[in-house]
N, C-alpha and C. Protein backbone atom coordinates (compact mmCIF):
# COMPACT_ATOMS: atom_id res chain seq x y z
N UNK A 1 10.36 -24.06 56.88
CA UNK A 1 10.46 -24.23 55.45
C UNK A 1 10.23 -25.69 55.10
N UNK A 2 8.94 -25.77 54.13
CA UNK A 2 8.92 -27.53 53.73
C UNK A 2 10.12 -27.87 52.90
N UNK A 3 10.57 -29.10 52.95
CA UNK A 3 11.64 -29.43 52.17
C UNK A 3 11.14 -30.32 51.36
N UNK A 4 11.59 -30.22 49.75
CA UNK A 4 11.61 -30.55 48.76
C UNK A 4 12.53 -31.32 48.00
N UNK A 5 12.46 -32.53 47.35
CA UNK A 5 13.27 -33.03 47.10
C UNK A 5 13.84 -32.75 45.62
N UNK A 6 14.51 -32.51 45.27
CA UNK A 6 14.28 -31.66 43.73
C UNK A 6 15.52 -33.06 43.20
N UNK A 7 15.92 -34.15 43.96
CA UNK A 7 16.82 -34.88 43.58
C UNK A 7 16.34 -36.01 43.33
N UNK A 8 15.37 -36.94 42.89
CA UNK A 8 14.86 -37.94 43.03
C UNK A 8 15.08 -38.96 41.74
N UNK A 9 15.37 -38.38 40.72
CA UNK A 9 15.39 -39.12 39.25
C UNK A 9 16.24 -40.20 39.10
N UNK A 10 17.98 -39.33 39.16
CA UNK A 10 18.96 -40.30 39.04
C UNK A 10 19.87 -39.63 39.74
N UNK A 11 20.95 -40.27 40.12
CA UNK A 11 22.35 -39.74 40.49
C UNK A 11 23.13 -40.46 39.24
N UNK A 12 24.23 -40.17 39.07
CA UNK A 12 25.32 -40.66 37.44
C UNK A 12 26.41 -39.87 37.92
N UNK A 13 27.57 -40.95 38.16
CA UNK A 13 29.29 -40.37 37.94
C UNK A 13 29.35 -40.55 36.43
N UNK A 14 30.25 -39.60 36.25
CA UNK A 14 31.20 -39.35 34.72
C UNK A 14 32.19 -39.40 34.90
N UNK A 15 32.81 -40.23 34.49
CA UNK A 15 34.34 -39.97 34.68
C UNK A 15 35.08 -40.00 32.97
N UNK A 16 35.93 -38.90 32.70
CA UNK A 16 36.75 -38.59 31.72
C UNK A 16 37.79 -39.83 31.55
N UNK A 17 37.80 -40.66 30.54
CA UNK A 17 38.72 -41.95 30.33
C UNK A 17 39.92 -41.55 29.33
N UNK A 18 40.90 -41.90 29.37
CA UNK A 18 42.13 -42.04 28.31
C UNK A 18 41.50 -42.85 27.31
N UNK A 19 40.97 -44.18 27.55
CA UNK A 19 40.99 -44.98 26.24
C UNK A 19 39.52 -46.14 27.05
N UNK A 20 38.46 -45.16 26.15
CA UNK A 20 37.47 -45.74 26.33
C UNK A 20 36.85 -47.23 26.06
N UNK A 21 37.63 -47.74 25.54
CA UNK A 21 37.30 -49.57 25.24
C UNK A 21 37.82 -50.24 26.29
N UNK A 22 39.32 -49.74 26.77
CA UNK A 22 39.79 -50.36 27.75
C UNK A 22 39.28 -50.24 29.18
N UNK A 23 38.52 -48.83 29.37
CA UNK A 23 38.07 -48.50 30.13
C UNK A 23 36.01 -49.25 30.24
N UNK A 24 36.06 -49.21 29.35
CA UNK A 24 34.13 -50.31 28.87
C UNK A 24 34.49 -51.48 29.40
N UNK A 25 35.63 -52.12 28.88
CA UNK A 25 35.89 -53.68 29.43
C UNK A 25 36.01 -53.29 30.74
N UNK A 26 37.29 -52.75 31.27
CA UNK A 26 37.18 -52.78 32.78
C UNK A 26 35.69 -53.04 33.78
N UNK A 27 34.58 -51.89 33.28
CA UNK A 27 33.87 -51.99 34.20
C UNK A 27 32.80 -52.89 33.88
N UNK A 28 32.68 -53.22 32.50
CA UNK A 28 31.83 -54.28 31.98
C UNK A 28 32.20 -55.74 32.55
N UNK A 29 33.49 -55.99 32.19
CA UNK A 29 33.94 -57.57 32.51
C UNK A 29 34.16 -57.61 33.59
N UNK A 30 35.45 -56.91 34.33
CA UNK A 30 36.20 -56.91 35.59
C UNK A 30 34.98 -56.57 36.66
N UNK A 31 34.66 -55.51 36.84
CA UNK A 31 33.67 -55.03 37.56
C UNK A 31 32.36 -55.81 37.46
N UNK A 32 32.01 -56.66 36.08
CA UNK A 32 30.74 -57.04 35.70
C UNK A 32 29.60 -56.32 36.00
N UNK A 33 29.72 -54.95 36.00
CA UNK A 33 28.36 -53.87 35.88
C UNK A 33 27.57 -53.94 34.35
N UNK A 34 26.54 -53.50 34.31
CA UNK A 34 25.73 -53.91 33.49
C UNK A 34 25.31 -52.83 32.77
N UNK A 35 26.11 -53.09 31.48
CA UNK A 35 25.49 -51.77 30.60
C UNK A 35 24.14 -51.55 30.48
N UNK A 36 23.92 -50.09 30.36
CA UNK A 36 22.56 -49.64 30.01
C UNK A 36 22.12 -48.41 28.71
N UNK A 37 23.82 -48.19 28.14
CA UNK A 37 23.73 -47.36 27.08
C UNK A 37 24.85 -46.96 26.52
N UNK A 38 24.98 -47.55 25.26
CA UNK A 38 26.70 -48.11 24.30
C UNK A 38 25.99 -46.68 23.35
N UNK A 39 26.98 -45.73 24.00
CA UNK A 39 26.72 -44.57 22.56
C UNK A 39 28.05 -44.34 21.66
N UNK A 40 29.08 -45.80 21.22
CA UNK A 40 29.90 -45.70 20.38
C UNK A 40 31.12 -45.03 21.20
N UNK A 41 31.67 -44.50 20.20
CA UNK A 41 32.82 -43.05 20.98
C UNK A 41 31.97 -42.68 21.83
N UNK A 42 31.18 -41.95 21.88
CA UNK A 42 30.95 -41.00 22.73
C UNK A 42 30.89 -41.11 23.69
N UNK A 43 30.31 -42.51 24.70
CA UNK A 43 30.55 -42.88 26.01
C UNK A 43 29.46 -44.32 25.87
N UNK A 44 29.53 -44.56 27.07
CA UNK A 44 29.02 -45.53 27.59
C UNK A 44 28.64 -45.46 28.96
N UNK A 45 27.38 -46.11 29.47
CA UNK A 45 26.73 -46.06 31.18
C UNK A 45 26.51 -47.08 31.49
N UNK A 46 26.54 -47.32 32.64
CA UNK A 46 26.62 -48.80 33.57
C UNK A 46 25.59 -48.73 34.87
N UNK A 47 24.73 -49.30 34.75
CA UNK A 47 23.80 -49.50 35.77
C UNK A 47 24.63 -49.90 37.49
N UNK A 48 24.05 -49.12 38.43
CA UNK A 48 25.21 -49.06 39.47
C UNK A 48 24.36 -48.62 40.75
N UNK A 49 23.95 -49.70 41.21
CA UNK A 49 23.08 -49.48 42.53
C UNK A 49 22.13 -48.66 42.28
N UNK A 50 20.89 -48.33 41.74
CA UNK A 50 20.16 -47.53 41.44
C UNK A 50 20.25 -46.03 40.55
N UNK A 51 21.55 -46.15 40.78
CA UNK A 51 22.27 -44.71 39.31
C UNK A 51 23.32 -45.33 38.41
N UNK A 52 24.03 -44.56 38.19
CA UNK A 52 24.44 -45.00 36.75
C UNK A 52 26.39 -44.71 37.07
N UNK A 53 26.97 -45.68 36.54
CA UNK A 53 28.80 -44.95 36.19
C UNK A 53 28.56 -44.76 34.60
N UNK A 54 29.26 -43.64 34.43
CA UNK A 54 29.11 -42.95 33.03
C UNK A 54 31.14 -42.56 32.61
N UNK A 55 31.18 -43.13 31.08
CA UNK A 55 32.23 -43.05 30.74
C UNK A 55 32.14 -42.72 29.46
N UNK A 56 32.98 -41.33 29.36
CA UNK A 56 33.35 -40.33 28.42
C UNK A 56 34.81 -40.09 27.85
N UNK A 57 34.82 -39.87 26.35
CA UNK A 57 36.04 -39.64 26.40
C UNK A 57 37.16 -38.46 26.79
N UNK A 58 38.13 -38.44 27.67
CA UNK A 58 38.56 -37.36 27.51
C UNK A 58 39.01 -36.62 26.68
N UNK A 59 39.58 -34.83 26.93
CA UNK A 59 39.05 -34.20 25.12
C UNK A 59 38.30 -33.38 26.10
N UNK A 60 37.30 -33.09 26.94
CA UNK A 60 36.86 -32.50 27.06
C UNK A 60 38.14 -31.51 27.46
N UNK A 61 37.23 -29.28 27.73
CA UNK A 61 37.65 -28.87 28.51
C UNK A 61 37.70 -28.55 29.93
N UNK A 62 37.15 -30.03 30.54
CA UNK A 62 36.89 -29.97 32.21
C UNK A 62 38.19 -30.78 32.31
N UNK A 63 38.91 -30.07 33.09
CA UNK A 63 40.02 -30.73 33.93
C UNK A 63 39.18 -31.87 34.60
N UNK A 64 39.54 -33.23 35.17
CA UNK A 64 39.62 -34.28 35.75
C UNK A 64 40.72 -34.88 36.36
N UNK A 65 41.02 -34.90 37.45
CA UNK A 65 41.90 -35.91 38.13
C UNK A 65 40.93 -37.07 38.75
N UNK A 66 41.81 -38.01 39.29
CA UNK A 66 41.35 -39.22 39.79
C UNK A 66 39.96 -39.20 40.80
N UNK A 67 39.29 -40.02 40.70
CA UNK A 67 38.22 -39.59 41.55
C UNK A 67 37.90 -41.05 42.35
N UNK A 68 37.25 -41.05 43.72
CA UNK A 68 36.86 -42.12 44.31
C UNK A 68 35.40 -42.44 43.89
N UNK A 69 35.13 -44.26 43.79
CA UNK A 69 33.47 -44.33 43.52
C UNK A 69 33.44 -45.74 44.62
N UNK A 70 32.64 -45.37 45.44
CA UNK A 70 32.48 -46.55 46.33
C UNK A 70 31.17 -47.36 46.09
N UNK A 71 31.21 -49.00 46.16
CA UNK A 71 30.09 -49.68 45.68
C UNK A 71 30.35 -50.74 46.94
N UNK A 72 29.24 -50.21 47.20
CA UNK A 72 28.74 -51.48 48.21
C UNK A 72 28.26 -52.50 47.97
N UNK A 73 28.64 -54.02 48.51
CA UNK A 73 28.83 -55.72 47.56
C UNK A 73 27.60 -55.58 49.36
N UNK A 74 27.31 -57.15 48.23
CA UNK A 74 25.96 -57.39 49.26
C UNK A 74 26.81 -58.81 50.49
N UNK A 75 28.13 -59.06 49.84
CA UNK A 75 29.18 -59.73 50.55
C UNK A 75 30.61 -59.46 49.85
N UNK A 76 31.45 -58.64 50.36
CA UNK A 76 32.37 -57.77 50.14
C UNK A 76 33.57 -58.98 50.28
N UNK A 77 33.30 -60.52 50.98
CA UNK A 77 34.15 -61.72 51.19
C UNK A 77 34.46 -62.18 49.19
N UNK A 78 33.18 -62.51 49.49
CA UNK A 78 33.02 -62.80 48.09
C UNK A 78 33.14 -62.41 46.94
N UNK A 79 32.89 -61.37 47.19
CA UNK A 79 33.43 -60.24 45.68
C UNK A 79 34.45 -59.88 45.71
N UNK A 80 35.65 -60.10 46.83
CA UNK A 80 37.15 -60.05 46.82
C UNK A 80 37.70 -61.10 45.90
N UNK A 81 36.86 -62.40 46.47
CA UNK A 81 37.31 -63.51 46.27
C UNK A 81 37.14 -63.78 44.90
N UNK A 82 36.19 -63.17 44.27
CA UNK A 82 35.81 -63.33 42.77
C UNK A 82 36.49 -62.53 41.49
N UNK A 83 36.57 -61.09 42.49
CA UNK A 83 37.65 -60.05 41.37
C UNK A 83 38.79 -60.22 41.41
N UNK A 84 38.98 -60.57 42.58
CA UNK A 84 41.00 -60.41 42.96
C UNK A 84 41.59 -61.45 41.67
N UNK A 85 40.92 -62.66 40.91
CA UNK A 85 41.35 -63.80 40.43
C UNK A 85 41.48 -63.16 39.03
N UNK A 86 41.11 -62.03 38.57
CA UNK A 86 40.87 -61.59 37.31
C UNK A 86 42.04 -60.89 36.67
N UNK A 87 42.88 -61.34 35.66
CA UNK A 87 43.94 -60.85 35.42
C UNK A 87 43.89 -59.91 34.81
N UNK A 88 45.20 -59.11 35.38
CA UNK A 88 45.28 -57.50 35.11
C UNK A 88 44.82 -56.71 35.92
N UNK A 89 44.04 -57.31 37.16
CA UNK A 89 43.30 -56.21 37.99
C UNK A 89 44.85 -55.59 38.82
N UNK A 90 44.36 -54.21 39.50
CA UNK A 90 45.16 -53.60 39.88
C UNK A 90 44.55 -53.56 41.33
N UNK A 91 44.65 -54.48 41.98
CA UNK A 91 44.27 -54.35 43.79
C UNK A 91 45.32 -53.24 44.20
N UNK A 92 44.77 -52.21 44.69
CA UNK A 92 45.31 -51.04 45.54
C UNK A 92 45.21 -51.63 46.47
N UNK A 93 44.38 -51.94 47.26
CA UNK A 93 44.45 -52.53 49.08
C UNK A 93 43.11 -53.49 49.18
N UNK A 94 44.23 -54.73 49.56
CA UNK A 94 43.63 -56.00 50.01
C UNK A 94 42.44 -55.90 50.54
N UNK A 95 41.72 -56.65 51.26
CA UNK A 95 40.57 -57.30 51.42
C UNK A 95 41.24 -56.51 53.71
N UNK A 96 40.30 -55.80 53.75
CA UNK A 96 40.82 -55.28 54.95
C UNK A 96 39.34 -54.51 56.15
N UNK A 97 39.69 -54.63 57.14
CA UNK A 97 38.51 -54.18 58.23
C UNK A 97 39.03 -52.84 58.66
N UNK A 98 37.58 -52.24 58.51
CA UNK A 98 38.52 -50.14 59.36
C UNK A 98 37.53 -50.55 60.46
N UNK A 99 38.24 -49.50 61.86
CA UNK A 99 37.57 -49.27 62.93
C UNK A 99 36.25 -48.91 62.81
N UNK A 100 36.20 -48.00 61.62
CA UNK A 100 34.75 -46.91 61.86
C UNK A 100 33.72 -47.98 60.88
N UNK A 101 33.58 -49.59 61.15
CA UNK A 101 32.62 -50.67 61.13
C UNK A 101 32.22 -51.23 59.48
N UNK A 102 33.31 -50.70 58.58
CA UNK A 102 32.94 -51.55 57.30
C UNK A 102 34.42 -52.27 57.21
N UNK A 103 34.14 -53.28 56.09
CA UNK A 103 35.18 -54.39 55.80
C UNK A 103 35.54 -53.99 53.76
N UNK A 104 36.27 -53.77 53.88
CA UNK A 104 37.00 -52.85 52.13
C UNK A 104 37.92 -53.61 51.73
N UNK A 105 38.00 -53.62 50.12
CA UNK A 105 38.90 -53.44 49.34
C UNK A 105 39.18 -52.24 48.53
N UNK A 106 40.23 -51.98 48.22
CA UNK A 106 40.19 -50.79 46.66
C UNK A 106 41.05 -51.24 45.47
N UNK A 107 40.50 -51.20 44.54
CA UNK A 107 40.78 -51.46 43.07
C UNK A 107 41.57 -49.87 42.90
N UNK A 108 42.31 -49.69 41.51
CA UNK A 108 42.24 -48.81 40.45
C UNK A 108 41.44 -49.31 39.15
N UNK A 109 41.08 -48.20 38.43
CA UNK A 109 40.36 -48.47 37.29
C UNK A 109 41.62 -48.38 36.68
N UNK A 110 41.34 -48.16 34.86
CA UNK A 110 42.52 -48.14 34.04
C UNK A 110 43.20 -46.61 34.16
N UNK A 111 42.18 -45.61 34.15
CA UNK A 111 42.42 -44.60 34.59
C UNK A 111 43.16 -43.84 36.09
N UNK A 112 43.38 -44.82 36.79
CA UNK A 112 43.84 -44.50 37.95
C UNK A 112 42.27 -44.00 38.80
N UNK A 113 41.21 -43.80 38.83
CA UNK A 113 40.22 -44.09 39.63
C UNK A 113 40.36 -44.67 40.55
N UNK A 114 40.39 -44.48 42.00
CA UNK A 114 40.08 -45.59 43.04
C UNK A 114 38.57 -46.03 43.18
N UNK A 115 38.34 -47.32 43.04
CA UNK A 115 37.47 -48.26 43.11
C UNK A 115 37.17 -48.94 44.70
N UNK A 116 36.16 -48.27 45.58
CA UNK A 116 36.51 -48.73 46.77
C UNK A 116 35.07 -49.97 46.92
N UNK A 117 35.16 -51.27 47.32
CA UNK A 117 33.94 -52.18 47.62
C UNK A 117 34.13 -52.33 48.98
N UNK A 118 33.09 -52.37 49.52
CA UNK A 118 32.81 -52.73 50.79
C UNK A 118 31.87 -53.17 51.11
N UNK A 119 31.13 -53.52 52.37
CA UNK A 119 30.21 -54.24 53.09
C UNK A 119 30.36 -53.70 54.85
N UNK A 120 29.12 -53.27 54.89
CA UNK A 120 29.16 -52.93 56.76
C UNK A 120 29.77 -54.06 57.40
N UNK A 121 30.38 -54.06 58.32
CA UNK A 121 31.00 -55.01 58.75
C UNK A 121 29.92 -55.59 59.89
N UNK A 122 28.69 -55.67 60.02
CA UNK A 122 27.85 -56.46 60.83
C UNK A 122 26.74 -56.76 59.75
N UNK A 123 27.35 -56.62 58.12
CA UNK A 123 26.35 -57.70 57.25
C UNK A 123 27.16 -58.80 57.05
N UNK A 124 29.25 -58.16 57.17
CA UNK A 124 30.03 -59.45 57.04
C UNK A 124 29.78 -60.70 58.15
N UNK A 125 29.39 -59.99 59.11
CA UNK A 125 29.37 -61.15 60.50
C UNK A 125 27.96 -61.93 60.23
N UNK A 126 26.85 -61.25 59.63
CA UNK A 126 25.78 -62.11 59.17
C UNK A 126 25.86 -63.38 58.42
N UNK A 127 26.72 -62.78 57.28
CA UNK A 127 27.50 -63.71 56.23
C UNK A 127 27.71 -64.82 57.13
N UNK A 128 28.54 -64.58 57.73
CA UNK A 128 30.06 -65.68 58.18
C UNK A 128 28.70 -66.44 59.45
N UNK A 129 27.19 -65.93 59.70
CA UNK A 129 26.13 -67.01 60.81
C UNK A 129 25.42 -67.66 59.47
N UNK A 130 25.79 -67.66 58.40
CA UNK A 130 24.59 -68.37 57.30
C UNK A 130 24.13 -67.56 56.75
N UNK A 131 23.82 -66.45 56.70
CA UNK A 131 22.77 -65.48 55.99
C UNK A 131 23.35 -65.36 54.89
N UNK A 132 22.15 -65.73 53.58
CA UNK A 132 22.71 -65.78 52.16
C UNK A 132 21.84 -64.86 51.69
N UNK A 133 22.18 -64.13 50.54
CA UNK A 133 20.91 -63.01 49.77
C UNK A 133 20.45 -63.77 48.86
N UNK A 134 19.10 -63.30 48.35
CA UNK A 134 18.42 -63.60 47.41
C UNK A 134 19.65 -63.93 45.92
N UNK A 135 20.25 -63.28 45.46
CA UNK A 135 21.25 -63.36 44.49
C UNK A 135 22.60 -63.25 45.12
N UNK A 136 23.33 -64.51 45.39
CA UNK A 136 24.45 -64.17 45.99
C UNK A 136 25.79 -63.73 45.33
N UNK A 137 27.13 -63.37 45.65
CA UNK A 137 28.08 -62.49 45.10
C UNK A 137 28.31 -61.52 45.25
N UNK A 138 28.78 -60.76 44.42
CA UNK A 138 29.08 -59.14 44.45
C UNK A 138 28.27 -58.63 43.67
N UNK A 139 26.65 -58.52 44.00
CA UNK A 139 26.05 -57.59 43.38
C UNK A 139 26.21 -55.58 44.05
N UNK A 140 26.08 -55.27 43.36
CA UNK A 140 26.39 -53.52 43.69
C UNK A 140 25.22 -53.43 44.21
N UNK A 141 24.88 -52.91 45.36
CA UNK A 141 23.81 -51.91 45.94
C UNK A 141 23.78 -50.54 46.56
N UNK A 142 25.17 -50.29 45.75
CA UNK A 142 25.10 -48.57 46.83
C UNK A 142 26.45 -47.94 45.97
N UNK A 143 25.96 -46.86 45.40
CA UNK A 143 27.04 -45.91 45.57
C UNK A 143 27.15 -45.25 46.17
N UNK A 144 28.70 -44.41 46.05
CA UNK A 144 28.71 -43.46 47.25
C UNK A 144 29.12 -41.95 47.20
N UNK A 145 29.89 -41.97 46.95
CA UNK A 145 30.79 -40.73 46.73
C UNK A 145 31.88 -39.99 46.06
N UNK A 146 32.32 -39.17 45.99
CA UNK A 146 33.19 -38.62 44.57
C UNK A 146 34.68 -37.90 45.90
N UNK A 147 35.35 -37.95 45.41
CA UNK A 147 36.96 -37.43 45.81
C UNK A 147 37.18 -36.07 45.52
N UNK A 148 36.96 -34.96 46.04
CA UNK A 148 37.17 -33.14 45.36
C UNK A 148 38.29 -33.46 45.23
């Protein structure tokens, strides 16, 4: 069977917000993601590694609980070092190394969202020989995944 990609356009999280301004700032300022479409009430989207975070108000009738969105920093040192300073943030878990080879933090959003950033942990060891990116910081290059 040839395989077909029928997925190629966009990927976009939605996530259902309590209070959508507070929730725009969060990922606008705190996060510094980059809007790409202010539709008033109705929501707002944030450019996010090649797809989009999308924020709606809740009101709908889709149940929502908390969901995970992982964004991969192009230096996960640095983008600790840059968000952690921002008042009001809610660091769930420090600036930390897992066995299975990436280096993490996790945020909450306002919503209780876990916010997970990371970096493979043999781009952190690049980092720490000199290797700088073209735009350095916590730019986003990867999302990842959603929490059932």
């Amino acid at each position: 069977m040839q395989h077909r990609d029928y997925f190629e356009k966009e990927v976009r999280t939605v996530l259902c917000v309590r209070d959508l301004e507070r929730s725009r700032n969060f990922y606008q300022q705190t996060l510094e993601l980059v809007p790409v479409w202010d539709g008033g009430m109705e929501g707002c989207r944030f450019a996010a590694a090649g797809g989009a975070v999308e924020l709606r108000p809740s009101g709908t009738n889709l149940p929502q609980g908390p969901t995970t969105i992982m964004l991969e920093a192009d230096n996960v040192d640095d983008c600790y070092s840059r968000l952690a300073k921002k008042p009001g943030l809610h660091v769930y878990e420090h600036i930390a190394d897992r066995p299975y080879g990436i280096r993490l933090f996790q945020l909450l959003d306002p919503d209780e969202n876990v916010i997970v950033i990371f970096s493979w942990s043999r781009d952190v060891m690049e980092y720490q020989h000199g290797w700088q990116p073209t735009v350095p910081g916590c730019s986003v290059v990867n999302t990842a995944q959603w929490r059932m």
